[in-house]
C-alpha atoms as a PDB file:
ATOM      1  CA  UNK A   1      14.830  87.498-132.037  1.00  0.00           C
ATOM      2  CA  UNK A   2      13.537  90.688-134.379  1.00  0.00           C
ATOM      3  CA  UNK A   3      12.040  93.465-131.886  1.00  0.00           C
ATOM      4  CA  UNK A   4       8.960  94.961-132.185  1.00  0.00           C
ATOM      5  CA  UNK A   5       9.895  98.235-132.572  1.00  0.00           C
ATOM      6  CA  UNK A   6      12.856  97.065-135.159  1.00  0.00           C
ATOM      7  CA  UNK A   7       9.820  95.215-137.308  1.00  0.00           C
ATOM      8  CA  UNK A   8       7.524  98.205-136.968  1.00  0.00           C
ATOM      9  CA  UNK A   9      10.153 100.789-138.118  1.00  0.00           C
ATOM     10  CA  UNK A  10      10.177  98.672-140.914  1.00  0.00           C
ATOM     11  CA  UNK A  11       6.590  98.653-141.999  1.00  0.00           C
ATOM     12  CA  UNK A  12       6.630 102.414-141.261  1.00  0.00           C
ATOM     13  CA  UNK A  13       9.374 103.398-143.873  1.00  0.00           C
ATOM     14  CA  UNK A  14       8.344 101.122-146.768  1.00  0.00           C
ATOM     15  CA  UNK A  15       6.818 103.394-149.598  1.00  0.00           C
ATOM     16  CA  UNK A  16       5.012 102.279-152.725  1.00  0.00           C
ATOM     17  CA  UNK A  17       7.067 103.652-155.021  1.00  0.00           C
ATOM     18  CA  UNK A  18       6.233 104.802-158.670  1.00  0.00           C
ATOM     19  CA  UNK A  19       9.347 106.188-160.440  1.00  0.00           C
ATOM     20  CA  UNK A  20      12.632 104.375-160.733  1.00  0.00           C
ATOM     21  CA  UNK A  21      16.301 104.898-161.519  1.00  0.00           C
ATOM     22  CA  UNK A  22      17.807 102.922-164.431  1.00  0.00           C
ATOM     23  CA  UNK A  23      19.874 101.167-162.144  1.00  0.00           C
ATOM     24  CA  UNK A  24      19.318  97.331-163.238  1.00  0.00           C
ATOM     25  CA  UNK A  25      17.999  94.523-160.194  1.00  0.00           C
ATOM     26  CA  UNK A  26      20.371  91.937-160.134  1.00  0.00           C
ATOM     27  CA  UNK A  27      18.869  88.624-160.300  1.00  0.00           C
ATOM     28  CA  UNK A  28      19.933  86.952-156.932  1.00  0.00           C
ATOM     29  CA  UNK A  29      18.146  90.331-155.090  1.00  0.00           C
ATOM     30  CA  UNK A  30      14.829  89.277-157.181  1.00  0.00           C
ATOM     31  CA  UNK A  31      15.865  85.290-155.630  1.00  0.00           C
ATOM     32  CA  UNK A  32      16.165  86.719-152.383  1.00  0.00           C
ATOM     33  CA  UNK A  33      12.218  88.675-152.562  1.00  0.00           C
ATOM     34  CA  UNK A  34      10.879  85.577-153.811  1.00  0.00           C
ATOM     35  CA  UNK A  35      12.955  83.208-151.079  1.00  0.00           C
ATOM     36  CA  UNK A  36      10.814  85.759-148.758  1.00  0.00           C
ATOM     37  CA  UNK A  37       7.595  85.388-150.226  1.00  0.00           C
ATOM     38  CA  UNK A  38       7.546  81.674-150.479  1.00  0.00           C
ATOM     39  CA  UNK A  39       7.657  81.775-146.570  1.00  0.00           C
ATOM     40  CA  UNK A  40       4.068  83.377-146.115  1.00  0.00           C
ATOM     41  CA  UNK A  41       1.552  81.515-144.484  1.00  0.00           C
ATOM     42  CA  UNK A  42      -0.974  80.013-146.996  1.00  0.00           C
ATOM     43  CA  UNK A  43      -4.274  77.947-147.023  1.00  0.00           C
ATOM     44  CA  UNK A  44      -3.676  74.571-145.969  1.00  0.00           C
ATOM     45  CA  UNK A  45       0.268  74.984-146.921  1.00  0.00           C
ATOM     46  CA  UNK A  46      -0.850  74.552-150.208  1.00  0.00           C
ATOM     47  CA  UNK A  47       1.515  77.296-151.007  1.00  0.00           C
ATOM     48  CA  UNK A  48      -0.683  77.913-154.239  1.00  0.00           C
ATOM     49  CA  UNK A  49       1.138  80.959-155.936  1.00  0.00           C
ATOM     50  CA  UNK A  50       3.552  81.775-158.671  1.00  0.00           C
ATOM     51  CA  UNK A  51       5.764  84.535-159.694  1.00  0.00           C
ATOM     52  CA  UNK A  52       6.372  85.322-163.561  1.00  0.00           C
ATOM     53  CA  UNK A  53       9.257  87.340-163.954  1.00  0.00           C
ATOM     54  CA  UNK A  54       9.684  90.013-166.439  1.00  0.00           C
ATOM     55  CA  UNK A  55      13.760  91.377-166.391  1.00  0.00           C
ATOM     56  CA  UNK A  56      13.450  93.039-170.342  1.00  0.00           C
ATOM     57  CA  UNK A  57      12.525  96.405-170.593  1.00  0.00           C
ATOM     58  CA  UNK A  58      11.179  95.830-174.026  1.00  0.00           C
ATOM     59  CA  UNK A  59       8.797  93.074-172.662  1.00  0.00           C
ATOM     60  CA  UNK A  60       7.893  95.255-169.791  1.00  0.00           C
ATOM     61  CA  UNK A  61       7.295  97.952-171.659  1.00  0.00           C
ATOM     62  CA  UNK A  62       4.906  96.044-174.623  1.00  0.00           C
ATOM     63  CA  UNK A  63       3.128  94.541-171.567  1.00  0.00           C
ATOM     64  CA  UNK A  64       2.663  98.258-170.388  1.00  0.00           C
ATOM     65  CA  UNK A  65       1.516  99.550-173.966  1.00  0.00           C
ATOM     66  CA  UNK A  66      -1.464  96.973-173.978  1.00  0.00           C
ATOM     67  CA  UNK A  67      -3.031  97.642-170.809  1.00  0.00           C
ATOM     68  CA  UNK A  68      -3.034 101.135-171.685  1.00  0.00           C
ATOM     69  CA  UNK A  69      -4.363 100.626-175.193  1.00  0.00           C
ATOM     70  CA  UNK A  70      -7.276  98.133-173.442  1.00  0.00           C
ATOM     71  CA  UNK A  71      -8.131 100.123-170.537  1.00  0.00           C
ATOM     72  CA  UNK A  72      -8.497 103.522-172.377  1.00  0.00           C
ATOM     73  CA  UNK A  73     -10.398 102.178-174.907  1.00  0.00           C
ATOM     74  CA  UNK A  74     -12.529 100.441-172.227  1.00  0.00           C
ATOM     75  CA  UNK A  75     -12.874 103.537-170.143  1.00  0.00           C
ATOM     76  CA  UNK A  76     -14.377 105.455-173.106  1.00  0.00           C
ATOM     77  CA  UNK A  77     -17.323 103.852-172.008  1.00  0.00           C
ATOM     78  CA  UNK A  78     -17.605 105.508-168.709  1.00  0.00           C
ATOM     79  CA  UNK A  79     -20.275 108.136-168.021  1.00  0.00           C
ATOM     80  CA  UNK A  80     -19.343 111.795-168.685  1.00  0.00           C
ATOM     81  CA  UNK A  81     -19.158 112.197-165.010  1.00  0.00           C
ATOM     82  CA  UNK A  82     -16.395 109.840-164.394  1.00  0.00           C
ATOM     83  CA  UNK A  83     -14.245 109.795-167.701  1.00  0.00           C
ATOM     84  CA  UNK A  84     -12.002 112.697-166.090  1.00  0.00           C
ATOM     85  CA  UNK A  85     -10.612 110.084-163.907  1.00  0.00           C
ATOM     86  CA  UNK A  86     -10.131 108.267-167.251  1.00  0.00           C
ATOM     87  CA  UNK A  87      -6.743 109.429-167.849  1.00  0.00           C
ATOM     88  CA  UNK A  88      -5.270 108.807-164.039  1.00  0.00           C
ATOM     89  CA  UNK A  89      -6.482 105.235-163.691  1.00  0.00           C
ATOM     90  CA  UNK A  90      -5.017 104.263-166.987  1.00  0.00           C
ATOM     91  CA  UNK A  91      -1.405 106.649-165.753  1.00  0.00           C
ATOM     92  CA  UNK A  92      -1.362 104.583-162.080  1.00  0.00           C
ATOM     93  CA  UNK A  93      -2.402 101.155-163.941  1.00  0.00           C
ATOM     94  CA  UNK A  94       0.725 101.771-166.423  1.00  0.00           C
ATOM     95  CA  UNK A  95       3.226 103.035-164.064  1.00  0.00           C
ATOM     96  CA  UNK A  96       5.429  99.634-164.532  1.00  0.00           C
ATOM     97  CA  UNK A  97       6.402 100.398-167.622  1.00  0.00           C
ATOM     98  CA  UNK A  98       9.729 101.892-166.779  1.00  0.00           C
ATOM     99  CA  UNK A  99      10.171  99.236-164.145  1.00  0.00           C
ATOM    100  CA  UNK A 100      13.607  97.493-164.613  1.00  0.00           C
ATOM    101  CA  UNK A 101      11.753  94.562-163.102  1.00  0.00           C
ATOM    102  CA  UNK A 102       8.180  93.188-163.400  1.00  0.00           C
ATOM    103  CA  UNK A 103       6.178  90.615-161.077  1.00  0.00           C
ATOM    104  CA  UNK A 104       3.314  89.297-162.117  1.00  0.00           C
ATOM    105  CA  UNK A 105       1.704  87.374-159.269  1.00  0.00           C
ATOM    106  CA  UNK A 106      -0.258  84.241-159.804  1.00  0.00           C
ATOM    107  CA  UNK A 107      -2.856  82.297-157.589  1.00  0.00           C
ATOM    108  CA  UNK A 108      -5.075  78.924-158.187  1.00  0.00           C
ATOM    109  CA  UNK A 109      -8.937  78.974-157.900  1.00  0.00           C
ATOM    110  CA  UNK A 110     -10.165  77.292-155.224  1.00  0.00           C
ATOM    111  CA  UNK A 111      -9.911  73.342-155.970  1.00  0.00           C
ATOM    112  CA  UNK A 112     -12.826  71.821-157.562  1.00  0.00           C
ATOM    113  CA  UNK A 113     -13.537  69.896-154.926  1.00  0.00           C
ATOM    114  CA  UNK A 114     -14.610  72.750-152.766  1.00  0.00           C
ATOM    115  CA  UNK A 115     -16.729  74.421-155.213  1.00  0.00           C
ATOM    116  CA  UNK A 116     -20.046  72.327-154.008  1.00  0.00           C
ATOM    117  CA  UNK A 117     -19.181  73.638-150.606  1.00  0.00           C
ATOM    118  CA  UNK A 118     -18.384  77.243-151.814  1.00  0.00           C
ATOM    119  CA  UNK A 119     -21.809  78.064-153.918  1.00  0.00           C
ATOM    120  CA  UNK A 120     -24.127  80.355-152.751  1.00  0.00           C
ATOM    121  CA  UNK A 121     -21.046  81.878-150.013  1.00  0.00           C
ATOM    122  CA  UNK A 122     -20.441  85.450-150.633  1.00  0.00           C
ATOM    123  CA  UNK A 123     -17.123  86.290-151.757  1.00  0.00           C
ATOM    124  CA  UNK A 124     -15.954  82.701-152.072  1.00  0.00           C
ATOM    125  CA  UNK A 125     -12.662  83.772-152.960  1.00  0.00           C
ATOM    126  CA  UNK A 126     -11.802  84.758-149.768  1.00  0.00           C
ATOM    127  CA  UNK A 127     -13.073  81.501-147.991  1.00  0.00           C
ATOM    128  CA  UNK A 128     -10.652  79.396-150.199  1.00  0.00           C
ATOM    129  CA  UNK A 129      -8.512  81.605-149.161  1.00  0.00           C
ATOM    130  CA  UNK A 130      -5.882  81.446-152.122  1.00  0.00           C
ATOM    131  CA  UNK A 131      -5.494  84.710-153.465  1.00  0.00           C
ATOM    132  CA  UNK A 132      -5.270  86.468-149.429  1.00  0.00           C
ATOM    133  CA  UNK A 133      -1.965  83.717-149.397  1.00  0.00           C
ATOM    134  CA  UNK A 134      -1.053  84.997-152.167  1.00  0.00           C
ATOM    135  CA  UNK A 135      -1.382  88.563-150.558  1.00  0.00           C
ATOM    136  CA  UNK A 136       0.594  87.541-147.901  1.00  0.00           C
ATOM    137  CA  UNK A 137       3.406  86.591-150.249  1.00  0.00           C
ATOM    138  CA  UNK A 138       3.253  89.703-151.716  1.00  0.00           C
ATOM    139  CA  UNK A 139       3.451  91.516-148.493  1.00  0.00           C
ATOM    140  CA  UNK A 140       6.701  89.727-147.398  1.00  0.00           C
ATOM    141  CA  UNK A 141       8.249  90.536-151.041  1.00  0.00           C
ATOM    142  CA  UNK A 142       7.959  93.727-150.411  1.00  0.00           C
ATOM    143  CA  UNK A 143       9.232  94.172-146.825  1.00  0.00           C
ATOM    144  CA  UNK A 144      12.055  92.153-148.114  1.00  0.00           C
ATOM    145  CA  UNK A 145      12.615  94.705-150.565  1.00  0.00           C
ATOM    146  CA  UNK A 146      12.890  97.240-148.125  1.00  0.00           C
ATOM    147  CA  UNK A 147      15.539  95.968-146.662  1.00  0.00           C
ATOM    148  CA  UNK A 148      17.287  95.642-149.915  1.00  0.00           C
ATOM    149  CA  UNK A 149      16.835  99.369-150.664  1.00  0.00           C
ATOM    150  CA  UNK A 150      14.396  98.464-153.825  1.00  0.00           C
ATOM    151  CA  UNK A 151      11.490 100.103-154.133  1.00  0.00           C
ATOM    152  CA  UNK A 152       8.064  98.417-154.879  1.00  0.00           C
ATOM    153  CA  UNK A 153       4.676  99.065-156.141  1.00  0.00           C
ATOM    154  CA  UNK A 154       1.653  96.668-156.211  1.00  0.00           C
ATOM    155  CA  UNK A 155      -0.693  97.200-159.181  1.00  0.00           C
ATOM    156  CA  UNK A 156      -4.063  95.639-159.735  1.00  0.00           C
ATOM    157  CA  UNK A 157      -5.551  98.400-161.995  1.00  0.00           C
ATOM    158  CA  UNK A 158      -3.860  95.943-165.020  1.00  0.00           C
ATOM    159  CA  UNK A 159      -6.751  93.169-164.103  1.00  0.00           C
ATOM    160  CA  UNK A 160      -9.548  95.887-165.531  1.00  0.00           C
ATOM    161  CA  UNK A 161      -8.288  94.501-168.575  1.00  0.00           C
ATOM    162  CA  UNK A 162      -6.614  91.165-168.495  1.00  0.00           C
ATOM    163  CA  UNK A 163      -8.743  89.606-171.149  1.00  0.00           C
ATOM    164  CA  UNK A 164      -6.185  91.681-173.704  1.00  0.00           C
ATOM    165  CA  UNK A 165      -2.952  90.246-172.163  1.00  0.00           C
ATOM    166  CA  UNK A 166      -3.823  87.286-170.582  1.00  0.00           C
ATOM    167  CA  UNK A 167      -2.988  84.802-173.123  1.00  0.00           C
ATOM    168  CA  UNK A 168       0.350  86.467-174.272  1.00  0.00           C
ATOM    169  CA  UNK A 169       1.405  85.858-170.534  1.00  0.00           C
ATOM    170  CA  UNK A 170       0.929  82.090-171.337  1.00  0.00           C
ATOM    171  CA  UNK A 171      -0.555  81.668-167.790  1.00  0.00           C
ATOM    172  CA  UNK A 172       0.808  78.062-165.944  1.00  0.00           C
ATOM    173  CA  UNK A 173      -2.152  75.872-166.358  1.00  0.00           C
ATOM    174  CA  UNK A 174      -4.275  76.210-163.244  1.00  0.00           C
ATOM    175  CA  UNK A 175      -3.517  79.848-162.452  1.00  0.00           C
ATOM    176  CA  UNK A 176      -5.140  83.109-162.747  1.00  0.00           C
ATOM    177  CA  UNK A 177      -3.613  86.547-162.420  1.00  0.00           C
ATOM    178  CA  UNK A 178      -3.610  88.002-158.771  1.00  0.00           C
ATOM    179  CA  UNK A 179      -1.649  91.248-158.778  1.00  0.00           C
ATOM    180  CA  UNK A 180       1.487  93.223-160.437  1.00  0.00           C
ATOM    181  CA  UNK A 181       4.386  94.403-158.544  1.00  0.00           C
ATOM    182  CA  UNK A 182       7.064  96.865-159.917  1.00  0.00           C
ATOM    183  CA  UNK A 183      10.424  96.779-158.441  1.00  0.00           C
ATOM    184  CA  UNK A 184      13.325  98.525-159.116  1.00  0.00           C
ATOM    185  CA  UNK A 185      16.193 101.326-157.992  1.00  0.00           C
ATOM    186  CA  UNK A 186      13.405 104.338-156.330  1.00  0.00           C
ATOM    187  CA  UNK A 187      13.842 107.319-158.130  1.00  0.00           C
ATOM    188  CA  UNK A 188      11.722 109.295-155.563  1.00  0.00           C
ATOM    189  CA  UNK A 189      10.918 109.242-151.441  1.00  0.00           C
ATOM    190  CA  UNK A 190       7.586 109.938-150.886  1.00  0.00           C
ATOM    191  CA  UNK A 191       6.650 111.521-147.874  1.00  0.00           C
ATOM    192  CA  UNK A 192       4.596 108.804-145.570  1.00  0.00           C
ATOM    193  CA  UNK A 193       1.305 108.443-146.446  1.00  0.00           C
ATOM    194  CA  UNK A 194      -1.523 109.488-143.440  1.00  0.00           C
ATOM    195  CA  UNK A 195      -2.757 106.534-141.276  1.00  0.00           C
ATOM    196  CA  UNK A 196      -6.021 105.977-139.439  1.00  0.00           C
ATOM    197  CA  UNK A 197      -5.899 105.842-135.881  1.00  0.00           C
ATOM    198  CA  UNK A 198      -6.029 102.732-133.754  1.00  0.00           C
ATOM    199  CA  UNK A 199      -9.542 104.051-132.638  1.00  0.00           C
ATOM    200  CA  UNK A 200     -10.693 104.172-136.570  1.00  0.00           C
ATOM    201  CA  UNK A 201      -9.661 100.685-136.947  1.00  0.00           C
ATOM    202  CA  UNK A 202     -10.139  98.424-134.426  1.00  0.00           C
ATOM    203  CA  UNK A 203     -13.345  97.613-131.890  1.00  0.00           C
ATOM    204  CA  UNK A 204     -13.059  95.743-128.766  1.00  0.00           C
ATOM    205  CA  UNK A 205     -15.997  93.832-127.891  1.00  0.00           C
ATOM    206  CA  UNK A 206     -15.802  93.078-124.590  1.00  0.00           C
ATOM    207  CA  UNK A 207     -18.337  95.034-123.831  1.00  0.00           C
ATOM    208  CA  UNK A 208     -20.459  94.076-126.344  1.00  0.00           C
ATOM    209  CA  UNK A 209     -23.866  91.821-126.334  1.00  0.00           C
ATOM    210  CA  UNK A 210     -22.835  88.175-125.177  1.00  0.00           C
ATOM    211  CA  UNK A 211     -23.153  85.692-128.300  1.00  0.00           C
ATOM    212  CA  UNK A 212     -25.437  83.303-127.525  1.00  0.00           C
ATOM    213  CA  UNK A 213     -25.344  79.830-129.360  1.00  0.00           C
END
């Protein structure tokens, strides 16, 4: 059985990383993240994801050029007061492009049956509950990859923009984009990032009002 402390170490040291060596991935390491990620818990076991995978640096790389041709010309746009953030969101949105290794991760809508059920619900995204399994799957790709020695970085800055790439993905019918993950060789070791407190966080409420039906 995995300790605590063994599993915790490991959450503690995992880094999103942003700069990679040109070491190559060898395909059965990307096998063994994805063997990971298909075991995440997901909405009604529907297990409702999918994992392009992008191994060429010159299809990386194109990918990479569009997103930063679409989002800077979208961010031209902004107010005067935010377009000198203009040039980091489209740097930190683009940082896969020297990735030797490119995830795109996929998640269905919520089935069409549901939908009656769903309208008017605030963020009915997160009641069907698809793109948090999908989340979950990401999370275990990337622990797994930590144990590899690979270095990982999720992206969702490319979505700002997906109306540009979207359809030279050719998408599996019945998905939609959910998030980006780099992986490759890390070329750096950041320094771990600062964490709330347990008191920031988390409220007990036993103390609390009692519900009352």
């Amino acid at each position: 059985m995995t300790r605590y402390e063994d599993l915790l170490d490991l959450m503690r040291s995992r880094r999103s990383i942003r700069r990679f060596t040109e070491r190559a991935v060898t395909r059965g390491d990307v096998e063994r993240l994805l063997e990971a990620a298909r075991w995440a818990p997901s909405n009604h076991n529907r297990q409702a994801w999918k994992f392009l995978v992008f191994e060429e640096r010159t299809q990386i790389r194109a990918l990479a050029e569009m997103v930063r041709r679409s989002l800077a010309g979208k961010l031209k746009s902004l107010p005067a007061v935010a377009a000198g953030y203009a040039d980091e969101l489209v740097h930190y949105a683009t940082i896969f492009a020297e990735a030797p290794v490119l995830l795109v991760a996929l998640h269905k809508p919520p089935a069409s049956v549901s939908l009656p059920l769903l309208a008017g619900v605030p963020h009915p995204e997160l009641v069907s509950g698809e793109p948090l399994s999908v989340a979950m799957a990401v999370q275990n790709l990337l622990l797994a990859a930590q144990t590899l020695g690979l270095g990982t970085c999720v992206l969702t800055g490319p979505l700002l923009v997906q109306d540009a790439f979207a359809g030279g993905l050719s998408l599996p019918a019945g998905f939609e984009l959910n998030c980006f993950v780099a992986l490759g060789h890390p070329a750096e070791s950041p320094e771990a990032p600062r964490r709330k407190s347990l008191d920031n966080i988390a409220e007990f409420r036993n103390d609390a009002p009692q519900i009352k039906p």
